[in-house]
PDB file of N, CA and C in Angstrom:
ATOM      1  N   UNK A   1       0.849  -1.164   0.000  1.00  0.00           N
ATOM      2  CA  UNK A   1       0.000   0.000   0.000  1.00  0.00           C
ATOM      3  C   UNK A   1       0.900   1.234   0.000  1.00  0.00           C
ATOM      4  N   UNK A   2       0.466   2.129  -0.588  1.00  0.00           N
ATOM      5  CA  UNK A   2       1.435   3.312  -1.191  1.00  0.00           C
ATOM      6  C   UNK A   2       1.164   4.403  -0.001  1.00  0.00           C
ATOM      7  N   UNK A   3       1.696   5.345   0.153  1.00  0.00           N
ATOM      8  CA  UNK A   3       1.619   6.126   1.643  1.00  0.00           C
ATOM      9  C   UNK A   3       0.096   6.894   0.946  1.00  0.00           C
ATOM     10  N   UNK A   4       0.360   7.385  -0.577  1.00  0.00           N
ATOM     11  CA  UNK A   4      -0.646   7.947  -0.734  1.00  0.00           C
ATOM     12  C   UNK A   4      -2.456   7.574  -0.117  1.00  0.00           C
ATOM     13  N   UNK A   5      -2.487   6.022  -0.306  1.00  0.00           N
ATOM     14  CA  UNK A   5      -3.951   5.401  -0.533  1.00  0.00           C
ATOM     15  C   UNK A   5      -3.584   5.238   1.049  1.00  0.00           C
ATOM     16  N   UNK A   6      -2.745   5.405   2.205  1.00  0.00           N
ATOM     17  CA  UNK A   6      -2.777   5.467   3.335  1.00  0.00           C
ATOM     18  C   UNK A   6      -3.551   6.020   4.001  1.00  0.00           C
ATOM     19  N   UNK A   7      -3.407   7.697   3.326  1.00  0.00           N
ATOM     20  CA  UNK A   7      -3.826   8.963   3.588  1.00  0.00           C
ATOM     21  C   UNK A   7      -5.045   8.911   3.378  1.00  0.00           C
ATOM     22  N   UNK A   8      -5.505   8.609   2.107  1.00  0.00           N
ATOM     23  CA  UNK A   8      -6.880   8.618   1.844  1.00  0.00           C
ATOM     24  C   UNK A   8      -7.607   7.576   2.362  1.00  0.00           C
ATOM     25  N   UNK A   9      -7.333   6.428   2.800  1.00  0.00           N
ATOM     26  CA  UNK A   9      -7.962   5.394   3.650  1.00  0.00           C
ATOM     27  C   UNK A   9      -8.372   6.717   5.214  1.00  0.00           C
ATOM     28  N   UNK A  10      -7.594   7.204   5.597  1.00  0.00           N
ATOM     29  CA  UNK A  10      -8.015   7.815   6.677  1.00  0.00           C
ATOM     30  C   UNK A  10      -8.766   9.067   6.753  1.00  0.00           C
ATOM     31  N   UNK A  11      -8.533   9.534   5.522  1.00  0.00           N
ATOM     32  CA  UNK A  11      -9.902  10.817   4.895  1.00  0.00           C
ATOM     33  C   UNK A  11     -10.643  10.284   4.355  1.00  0.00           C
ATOM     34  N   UNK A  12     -11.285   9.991   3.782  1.00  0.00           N
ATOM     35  CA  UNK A  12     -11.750   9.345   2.788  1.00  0.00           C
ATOM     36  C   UNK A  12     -11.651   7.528   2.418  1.00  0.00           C
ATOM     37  N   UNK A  13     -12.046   6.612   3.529  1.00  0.00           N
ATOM     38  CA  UNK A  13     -12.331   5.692   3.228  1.00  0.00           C
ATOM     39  C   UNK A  13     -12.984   4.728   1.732  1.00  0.00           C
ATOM     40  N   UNK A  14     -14.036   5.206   1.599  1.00  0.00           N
ATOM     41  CA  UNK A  14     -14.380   4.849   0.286  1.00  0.00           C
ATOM     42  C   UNK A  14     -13.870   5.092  -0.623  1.00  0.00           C
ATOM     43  N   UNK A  15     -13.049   6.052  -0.767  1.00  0.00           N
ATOM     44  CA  UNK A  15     -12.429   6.351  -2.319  1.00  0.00           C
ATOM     45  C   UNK A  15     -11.163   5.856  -2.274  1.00  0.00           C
ATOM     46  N   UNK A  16     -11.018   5.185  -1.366  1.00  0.00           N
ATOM     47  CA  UNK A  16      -9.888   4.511  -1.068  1.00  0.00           C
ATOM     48  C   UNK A  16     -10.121   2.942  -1.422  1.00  0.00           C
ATOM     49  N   UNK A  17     -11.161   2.123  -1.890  1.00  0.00           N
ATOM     50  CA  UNK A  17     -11.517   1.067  -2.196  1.00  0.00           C
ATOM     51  C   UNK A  17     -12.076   1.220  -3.159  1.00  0.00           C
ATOM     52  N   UNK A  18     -12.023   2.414  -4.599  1.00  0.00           N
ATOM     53  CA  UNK A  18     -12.457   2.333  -5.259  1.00  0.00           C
ATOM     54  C   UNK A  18     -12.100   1.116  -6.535  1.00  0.00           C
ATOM     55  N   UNK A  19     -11.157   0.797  -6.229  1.00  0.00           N
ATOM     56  CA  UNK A  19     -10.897  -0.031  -7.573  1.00  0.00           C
ATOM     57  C   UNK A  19     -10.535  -1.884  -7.136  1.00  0.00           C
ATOM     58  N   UNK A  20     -11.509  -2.186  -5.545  1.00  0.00           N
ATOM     59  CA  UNK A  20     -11.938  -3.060  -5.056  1.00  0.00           C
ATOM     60  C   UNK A  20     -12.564  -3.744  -5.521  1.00  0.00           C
ATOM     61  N   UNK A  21     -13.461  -3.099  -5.857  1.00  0.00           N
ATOM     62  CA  UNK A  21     -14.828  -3.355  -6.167  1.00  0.00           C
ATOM     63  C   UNK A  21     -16.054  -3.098  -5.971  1.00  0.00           C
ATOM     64  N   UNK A  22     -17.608  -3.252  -6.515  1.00  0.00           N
ATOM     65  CA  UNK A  22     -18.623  -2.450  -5.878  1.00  0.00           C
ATOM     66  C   UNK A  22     -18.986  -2.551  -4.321  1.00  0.00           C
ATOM     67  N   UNK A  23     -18.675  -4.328  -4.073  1.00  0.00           N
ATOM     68  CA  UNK A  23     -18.985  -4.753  -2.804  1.00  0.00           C
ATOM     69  C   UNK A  23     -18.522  -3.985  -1.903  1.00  0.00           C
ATOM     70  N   UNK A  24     -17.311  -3.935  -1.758  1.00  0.00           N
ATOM     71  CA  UNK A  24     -15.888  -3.214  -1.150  1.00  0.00           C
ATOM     72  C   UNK A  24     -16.194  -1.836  -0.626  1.00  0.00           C
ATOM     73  N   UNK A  25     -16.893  -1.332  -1.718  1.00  0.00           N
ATOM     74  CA  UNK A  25     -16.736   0.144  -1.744  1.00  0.00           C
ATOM     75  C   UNK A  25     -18.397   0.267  -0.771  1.00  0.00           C
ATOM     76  N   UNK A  26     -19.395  -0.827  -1.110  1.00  0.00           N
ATOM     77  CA  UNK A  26     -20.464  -0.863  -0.108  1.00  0.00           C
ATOM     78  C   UNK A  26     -20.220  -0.455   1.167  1.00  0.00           C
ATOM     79  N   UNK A  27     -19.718  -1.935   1.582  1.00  0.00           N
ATOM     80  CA  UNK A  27     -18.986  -2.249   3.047  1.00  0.00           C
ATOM     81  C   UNK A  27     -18.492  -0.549   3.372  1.00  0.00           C
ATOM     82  N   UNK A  28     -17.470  -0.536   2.996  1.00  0.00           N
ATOM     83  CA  UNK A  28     -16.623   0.401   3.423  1.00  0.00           C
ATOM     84  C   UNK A  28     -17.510   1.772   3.942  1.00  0.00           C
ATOM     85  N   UNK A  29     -18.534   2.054   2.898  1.00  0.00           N
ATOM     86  CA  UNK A  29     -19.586   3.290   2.782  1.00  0.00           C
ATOM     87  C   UNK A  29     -20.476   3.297   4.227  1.00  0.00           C
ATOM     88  N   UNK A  30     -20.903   2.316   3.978  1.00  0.00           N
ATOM     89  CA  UNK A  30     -22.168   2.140   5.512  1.00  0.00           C
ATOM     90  C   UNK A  30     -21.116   1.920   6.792  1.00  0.00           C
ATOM     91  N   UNK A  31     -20.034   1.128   6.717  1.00  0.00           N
ATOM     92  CA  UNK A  31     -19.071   0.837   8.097  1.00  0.00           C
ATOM     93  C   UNK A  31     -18.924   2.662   8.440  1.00  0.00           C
ATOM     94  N   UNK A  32     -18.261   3.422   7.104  1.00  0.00           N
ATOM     95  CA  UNK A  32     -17.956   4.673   7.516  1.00  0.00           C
ATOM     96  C   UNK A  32     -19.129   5.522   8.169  1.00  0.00           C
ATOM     97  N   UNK A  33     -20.396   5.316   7.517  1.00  0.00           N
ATOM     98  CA  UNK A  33     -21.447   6.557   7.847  1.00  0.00           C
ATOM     99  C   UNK A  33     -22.092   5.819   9.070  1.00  0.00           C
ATOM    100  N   UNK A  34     -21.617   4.603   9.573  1.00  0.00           N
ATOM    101  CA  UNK A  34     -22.072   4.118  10.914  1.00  0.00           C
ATOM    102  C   UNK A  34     -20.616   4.986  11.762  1.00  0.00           C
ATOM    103  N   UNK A  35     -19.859   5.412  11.443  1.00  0.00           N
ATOM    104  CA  UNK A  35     -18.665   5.530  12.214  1.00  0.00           C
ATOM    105  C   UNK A  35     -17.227   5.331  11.626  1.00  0.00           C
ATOM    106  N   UNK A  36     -16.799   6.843  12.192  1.00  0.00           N
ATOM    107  CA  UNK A  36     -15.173   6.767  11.260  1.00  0.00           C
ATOM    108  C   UNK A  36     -14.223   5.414  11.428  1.00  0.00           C
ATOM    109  N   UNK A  37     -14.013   5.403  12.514  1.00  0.00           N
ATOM    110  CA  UNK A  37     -12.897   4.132  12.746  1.00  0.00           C
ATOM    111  C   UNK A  37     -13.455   3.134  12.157  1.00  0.00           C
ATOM    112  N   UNK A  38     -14.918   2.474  11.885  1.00  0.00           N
ATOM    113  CA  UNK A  38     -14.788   1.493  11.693  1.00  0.00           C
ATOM    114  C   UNK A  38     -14.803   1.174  10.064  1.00  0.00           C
ATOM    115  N   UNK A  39     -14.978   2.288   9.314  1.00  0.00           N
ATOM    116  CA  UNK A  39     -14.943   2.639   7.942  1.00  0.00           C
ATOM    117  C   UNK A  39     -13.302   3.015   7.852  1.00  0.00           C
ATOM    118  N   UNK A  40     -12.265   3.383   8.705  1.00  0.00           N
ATOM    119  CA  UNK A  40     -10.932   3.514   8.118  1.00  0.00           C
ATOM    120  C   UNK A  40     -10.215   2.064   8.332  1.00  0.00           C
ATOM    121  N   UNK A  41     -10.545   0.830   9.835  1.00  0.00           N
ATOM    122  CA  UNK A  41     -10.515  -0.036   9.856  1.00  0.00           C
ATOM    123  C   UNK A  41     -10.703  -0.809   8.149  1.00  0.00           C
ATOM    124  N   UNK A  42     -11.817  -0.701   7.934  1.00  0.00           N
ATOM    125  CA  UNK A  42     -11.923  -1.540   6.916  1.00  0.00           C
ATOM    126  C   UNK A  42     -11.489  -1.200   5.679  1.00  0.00           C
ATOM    127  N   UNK A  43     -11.375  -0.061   5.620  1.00  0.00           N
ATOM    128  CA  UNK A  43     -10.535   0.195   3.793  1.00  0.00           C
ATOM    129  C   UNK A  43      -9.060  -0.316   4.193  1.00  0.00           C
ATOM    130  N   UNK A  44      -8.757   0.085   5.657  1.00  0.00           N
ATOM    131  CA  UNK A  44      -7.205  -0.412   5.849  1.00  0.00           C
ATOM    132  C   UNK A  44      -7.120  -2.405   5.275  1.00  0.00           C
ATOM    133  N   UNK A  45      -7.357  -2.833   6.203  1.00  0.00           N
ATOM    134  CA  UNK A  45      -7.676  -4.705   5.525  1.00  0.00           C
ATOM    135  C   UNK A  45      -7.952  -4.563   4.300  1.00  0.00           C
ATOM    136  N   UNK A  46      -8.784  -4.203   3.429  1.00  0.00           N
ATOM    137  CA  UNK A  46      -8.953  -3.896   2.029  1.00  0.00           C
ATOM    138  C   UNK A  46      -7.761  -3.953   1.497  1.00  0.00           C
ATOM    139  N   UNK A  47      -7.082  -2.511   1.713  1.00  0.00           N
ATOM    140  CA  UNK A  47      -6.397  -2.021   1.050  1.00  0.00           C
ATOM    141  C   UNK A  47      -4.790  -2.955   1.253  1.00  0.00           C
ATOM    142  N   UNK A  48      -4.713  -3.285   2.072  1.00  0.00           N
ATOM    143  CA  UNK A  48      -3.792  -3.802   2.460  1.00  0.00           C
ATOM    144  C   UNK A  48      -3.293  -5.594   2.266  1.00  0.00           C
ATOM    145  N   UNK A  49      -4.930  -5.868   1.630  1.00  0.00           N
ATOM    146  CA  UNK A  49      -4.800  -7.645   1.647  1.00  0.00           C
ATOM    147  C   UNK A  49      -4.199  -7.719   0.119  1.00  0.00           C
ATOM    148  N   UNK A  50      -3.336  -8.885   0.248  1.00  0.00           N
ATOM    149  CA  UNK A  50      -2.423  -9.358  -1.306  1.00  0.00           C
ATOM    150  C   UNK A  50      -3.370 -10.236  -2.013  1.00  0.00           C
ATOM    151  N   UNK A  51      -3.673  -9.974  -3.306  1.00  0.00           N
ATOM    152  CA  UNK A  51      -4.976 -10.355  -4.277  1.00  0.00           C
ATOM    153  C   UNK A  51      -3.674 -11.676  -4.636  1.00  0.00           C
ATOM    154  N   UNK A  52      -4.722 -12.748  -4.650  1.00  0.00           N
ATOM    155  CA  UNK A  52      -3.972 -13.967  -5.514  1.00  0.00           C
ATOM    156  C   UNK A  52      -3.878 -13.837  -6.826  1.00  0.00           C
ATOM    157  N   UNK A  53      -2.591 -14.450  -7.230  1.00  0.00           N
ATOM    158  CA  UNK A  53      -2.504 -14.276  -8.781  1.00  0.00           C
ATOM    159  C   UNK A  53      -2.266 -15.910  -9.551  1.00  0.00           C
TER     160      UNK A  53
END
């Protein structure tokens, strides 16, 4: 994870899982507008898990 999408995981959660996917970017949306931490929590794991190749 790049320092940039760091930053924006912690402003801006959702736009930080934009290229997740729609699900992703769900989750992330309602976790955030229920509550910051638990919407920066989750773009962080997002953002941070290694996609199999």
């Amino acid at each position: 994870m790049s320092l940039l999408r760091g930053i924006v995981c912690l402003l801006l959660p959702p736009a930080a899982v934009y290229d997740k996917g729609c699900g992703s970017i769900l989750l992330v949306t309602v976790l955030w507008l229920l509550g910051w931490v638990p919407g920066v929590i989750a773009a962080m794991i997002i953002c941070t898990r290694v996609e199999p190749t």
